[in-house]
Protein backbone atom coordinates (compact mmCIF):
# COMPACT_ATOMS: atom_id res chain seq x y z
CA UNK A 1 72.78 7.89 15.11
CA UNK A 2 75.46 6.46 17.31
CA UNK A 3 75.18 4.94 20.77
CA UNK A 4 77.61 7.88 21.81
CA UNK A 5 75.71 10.99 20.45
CA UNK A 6 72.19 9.12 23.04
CA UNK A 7 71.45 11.22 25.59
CA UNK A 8 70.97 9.69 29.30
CA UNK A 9 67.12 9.56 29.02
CA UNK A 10 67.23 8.12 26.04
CA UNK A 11 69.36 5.14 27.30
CA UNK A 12 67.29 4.74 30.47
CA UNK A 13 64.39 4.85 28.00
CA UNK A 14 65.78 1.80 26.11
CA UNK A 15 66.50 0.33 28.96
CA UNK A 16 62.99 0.55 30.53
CA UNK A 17 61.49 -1.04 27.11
CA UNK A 18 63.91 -3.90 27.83
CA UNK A 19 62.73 -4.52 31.44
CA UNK A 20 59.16 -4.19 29.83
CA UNK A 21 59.86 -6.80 26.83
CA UNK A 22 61.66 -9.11 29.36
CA UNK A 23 58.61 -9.01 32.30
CA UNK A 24 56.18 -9.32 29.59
CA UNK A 25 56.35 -13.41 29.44
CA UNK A 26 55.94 -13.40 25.78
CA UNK A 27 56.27 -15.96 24.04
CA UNK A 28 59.25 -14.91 21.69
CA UNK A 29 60.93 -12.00 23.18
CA UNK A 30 63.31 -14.23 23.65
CA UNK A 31 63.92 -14.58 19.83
CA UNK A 32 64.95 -10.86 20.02
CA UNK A 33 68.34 -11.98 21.79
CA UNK A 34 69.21 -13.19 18.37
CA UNK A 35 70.17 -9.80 16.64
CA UNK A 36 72.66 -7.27 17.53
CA UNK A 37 72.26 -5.11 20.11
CA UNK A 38 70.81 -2.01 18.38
CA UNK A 39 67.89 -4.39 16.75
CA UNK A 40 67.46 -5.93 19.98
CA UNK A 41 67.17 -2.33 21.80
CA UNK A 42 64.50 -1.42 18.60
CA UNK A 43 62.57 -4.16 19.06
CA UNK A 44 62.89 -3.98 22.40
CA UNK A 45 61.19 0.08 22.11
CA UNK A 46 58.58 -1.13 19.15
CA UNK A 47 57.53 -3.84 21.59
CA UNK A 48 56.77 -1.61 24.61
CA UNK A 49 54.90 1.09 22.50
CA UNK A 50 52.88 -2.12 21.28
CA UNK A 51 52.34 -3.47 24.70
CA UNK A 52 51.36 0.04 26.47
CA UNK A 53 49.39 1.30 23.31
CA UNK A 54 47.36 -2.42 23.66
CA UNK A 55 46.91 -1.82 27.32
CA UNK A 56 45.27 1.58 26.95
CA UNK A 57 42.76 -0.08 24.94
CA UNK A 58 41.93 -3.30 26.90
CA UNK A 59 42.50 -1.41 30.19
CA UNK A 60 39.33 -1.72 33.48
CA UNK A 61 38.51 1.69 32.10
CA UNK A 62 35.02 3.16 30.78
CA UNK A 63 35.13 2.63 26.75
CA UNK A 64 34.55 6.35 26.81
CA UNK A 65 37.55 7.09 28.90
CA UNK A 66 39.89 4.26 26.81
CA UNK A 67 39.02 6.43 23.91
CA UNK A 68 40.39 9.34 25.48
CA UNK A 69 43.30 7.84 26.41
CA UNK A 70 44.06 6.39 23.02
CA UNK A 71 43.54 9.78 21.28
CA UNK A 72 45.77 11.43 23.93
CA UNK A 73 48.33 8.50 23.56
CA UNK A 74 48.07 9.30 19.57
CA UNK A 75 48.72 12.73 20.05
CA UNK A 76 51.81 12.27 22.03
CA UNK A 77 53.31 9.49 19.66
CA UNK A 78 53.12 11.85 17.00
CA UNK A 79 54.75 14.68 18.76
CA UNK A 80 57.77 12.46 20.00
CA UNK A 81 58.12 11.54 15.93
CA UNK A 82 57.70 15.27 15.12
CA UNK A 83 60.16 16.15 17.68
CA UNK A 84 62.30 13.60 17.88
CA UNK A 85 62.21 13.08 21.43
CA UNK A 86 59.84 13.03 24.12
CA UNK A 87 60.07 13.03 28.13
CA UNK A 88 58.06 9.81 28.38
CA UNK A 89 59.98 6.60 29.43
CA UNK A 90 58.75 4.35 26.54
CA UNK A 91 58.72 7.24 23.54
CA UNK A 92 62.21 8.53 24.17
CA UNK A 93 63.53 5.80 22.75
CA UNK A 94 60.27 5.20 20.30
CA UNK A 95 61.38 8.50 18.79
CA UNK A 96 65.20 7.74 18.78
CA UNK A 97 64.48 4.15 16.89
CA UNK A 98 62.52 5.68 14.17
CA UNK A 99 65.39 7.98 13.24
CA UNK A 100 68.14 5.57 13.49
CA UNK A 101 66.62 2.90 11.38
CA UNK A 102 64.43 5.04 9.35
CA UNK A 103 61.22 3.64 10.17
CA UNK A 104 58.52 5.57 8.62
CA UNK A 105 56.01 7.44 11.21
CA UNK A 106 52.82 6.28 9.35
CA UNK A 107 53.71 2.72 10.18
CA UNK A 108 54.12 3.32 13.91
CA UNK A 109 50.95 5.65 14.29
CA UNK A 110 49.04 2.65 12.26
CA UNK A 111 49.75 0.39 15.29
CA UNK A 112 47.63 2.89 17.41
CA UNK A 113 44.95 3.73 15.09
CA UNK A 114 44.94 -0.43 14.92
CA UNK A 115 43.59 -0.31 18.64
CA UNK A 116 41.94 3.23 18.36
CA UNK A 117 39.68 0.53 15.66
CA UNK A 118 39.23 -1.88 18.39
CA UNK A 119 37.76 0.98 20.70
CA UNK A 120 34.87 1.41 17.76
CA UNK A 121 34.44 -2.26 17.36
CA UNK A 122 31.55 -3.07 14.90
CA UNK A 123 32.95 -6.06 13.39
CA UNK A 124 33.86 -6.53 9.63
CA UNK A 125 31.67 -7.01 6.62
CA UNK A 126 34.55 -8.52 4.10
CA UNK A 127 38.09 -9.70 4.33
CA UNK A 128 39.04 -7.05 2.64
CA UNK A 129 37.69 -4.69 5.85
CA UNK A 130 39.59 -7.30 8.31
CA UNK A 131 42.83 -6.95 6.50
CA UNK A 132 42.40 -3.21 7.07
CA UNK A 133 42.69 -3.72 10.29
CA UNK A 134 45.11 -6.30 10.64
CA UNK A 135 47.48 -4.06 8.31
CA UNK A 136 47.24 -1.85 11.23
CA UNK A 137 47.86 -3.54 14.34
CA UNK A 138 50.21 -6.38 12.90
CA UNK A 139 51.45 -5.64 9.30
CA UNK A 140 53.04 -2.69 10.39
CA UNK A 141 54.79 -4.10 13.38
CA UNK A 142 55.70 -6.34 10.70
CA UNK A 143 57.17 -3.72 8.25
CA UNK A 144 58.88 -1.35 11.61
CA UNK A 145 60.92 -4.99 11.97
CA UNK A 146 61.84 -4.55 8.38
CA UNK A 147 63.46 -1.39 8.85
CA UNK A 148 65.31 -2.29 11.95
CA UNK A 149 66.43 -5.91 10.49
CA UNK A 150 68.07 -3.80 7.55
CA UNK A 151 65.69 -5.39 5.06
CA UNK A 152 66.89 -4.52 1.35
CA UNK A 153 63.56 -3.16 -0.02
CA UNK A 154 60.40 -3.33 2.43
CA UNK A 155 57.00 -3.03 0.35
CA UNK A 156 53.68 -1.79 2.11
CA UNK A 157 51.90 -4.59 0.59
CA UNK A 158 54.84 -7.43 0.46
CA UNK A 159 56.04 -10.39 2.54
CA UNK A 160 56.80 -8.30 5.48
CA UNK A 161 53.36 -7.30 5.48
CA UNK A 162 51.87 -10.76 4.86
CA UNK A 163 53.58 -11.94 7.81
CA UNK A 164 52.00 -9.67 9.60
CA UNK A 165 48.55 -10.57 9.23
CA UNK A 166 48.73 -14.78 8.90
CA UNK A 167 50.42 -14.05 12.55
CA UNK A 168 47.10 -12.02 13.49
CA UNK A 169 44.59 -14.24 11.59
CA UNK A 170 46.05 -16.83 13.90
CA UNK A 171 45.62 -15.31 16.97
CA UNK A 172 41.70 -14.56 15.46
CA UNK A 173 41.35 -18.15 15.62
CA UNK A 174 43.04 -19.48 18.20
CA UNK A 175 41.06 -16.00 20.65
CA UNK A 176 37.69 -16.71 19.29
CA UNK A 177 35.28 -17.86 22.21
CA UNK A 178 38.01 -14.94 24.04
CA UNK A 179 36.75 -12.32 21.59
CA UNK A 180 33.22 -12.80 21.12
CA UNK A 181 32.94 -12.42 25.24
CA UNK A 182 34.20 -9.15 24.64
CA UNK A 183 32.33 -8.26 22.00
CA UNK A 184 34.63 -8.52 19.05
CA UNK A 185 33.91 -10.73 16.43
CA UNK A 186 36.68 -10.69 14.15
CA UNK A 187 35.53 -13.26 11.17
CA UNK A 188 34.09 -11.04 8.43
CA UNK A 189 30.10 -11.17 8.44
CA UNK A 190 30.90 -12.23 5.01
CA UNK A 191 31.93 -15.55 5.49
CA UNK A 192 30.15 -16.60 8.80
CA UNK A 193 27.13 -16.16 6.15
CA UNK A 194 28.58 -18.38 3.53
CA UNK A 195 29.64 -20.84 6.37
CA UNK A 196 26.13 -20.44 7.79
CA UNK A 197 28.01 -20.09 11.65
CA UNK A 198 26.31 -17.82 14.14
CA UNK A 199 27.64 -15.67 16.77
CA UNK A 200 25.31 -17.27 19.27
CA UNK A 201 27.22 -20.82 18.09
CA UNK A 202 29.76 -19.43 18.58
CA UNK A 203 29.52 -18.11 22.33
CA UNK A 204 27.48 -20.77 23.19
CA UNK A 205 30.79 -23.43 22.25
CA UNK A 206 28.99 -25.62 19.60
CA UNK A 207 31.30 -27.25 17.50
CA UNK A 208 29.48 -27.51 14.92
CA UNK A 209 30.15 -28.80 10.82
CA UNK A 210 29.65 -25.40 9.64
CA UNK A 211 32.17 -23.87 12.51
CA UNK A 212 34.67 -26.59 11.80
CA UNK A 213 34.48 -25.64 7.67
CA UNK A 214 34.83 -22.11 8.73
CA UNK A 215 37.42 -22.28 10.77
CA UNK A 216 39.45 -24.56 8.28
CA UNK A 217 38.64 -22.18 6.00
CA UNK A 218 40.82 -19.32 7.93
CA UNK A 219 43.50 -21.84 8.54
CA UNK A 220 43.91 -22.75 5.17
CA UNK A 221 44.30 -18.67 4.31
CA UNK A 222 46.43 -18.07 7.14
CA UNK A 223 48.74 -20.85 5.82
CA UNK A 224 48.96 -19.20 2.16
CA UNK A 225 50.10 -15.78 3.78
CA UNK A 226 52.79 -17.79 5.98
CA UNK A 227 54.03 -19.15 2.74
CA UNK A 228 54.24 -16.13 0.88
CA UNK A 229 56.09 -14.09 3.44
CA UNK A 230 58.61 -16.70 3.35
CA UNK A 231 60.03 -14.74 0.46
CA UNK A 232 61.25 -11.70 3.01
CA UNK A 233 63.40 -14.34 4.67
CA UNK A 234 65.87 -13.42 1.81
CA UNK A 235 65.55 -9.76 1.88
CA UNK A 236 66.96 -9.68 5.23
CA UNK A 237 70.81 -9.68 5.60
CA UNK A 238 72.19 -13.01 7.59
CA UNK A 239 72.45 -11.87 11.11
CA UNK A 240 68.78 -10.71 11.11
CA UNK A 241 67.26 -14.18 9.26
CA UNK A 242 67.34 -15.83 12.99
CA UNK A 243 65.05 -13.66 14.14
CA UNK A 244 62.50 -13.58 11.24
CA UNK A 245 62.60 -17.20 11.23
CA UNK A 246 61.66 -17.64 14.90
CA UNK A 247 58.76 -15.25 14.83
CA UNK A 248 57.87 -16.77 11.92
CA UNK A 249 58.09 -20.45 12.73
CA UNK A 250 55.91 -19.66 16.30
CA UNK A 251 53.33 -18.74 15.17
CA UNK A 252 53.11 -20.95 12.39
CA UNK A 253 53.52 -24.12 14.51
CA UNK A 254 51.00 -22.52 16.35
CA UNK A 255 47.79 -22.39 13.56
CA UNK A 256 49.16 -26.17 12.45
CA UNK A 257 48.64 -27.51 16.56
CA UNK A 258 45.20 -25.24 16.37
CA UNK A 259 44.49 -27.48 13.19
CA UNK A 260 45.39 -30.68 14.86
CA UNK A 261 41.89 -30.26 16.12
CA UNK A 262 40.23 -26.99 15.91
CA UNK A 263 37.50 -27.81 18.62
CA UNK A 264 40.21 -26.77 20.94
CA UNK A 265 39.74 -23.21 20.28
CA UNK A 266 36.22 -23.22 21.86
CA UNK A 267 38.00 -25.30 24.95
CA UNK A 268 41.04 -23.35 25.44
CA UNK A 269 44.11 -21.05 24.95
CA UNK A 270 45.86 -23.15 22.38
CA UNK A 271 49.79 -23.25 23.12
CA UNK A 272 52.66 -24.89 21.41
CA UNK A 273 53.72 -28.42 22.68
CA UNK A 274 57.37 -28.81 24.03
CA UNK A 275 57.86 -30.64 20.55
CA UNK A 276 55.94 -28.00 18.99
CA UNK A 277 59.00 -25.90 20.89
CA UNK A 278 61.74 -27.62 19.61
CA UNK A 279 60.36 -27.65 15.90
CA UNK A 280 60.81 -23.41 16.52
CA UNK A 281 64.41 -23.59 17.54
CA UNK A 282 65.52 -26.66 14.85
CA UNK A 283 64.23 -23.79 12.45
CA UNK A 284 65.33 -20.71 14.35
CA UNK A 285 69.07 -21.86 13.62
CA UNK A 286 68.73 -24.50 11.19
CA UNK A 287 66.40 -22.56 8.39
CA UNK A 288 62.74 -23.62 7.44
CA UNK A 289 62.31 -27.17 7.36
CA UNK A 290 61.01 -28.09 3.55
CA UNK A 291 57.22 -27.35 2.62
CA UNK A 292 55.27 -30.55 3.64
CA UNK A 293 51.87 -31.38 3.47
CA UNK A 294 49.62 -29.57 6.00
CA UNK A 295 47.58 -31.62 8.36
CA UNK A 296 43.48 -31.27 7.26
């Protein structure tokens, strides 16, 4: 679909999505300057439905009323995809982006059912369960970008999708103490038994041996899905590698300063350094640096 055959509300619908994405103070919106201006107005769309989707779910609301308002927001996503259009300001141009880059509808309605999960919180037995729900609410972000990068073949269960959930076993980490205030204990049940961590150690800050092995434990994990989603780098055609690369390289520089010294997640929001910073754009436009050994 040309930019010619839009209609008006569709444009001002893109263009809302951008003033959303640019007011957000994201970290890597920025990164989305990088592509052409179509991808840039997609990602620009899949970011906003994202953002307000997440904000129905985490919003001052009753959990009872959140839950209502994710079902209803469910329902209208799926019409807008059925349709093809839609009068609200984000989903006009939700509903245009899936057409023109052929993303499919399952992957967009996963990011929903992702935070429709949250809303029923009961935490997660295996990994297996918590890559579930990280396919939902990151993976498939990860595999809409596919589609509107031009990827040559995007697989379900491939790099795209990997990159996906190291970038949201990261955040896991670095939002522990966050989480468990909330009542969301991400870290499968599983493993806090093998580790022998508690989620009263873990609210009450002890940094513990057994929290430090566990946590090294999901580093070292997220760090094998960062390196196998490398391979999607190469799928992508040239103009769109920038972009990959950036996302990519955050949030990966991000885990390695949480591993620096992983008491900091019970102190803090970890953030990238301003070296940290410039690491992310050497490799934004300079490619991947060469696979080094990771700090322990």
């Amino acid at each position: 679909m040309s930019r010619r055959a839009r209609s008006s509300e569709v444009d001002a619908s893109y263009q809302h999505c951008g003033q959303l994405a640019r007011a957000s103070g994201s970290s890597f919106v920025w990164a989305f300057w990088l592509v052409r201006r179509d991808e840039r107005e997609a990602l620009q769309s899949l970011y906003a439905l994202a953002r307000h989707t997440d904000d129905l779910a985490d919003s001052s609301a009753t959990l009872d009323e959140r839950k209502q308002a994710i079902s209803a927001w469910k329902n209208e996503v799926s019409a807008a995809l059925d349709q093809g259009t839609s009068a609200h300001p984000i989903l006009a141009s939700v509903a245009d982006m899936q057409q023109r880059f052929a993303v499919p509808r399952a992957y967009l309605l996963a990011i929903v059912d992702g935070c429709e999960q949250d809303l029923q919180h009961d935490g997660y037995e295996t990994f297996d369960d918590l890559r579930s729900y990280c396919w939902n609410v990151a993976s498939a972000v990860g595999l809409c970008c596919g589609h509107i990068w031009r990827a040559q073949h995007v697989d379900p269960e491939g790099p795209a999708a990997d990159c996906g959930l190291a970038m949201q076993l990261t955040n896991i980490v670095r939002d522990l103490v966050e989480d468990q205030k909330l009542g969301r204990l991400y870290l499968p049940r599983e493993e806090l038994r093998r580790f022998e961590v508690t989620e009263a150690m873990i609210g009450a800050r002890q940094f513990t041996p057994q929290l430090r092995d566990l946590i090294a434990f999901q580093i070292a994990r997220a760090r094998r899905y960062y390196a196998s989603s490398k391979a999607f780098h190469d799928l992508l055609p040239r103009h769109s590698q920038g972009v990959f690369r950036a996302m990519h390289a955050y949030y990966r520089h991000l885990l390695e300063r949480i591993a620096v010294d992983p008491r900091q997640v019970l102190e803090k929001r970890v953030r990238l350094t301003n070296l940290d910073r410039l690491s992310v754009l050497r490799e934004t436009f300079f490619g991947f640096q060469p696979e080094k050994r990771e700090l322990q």
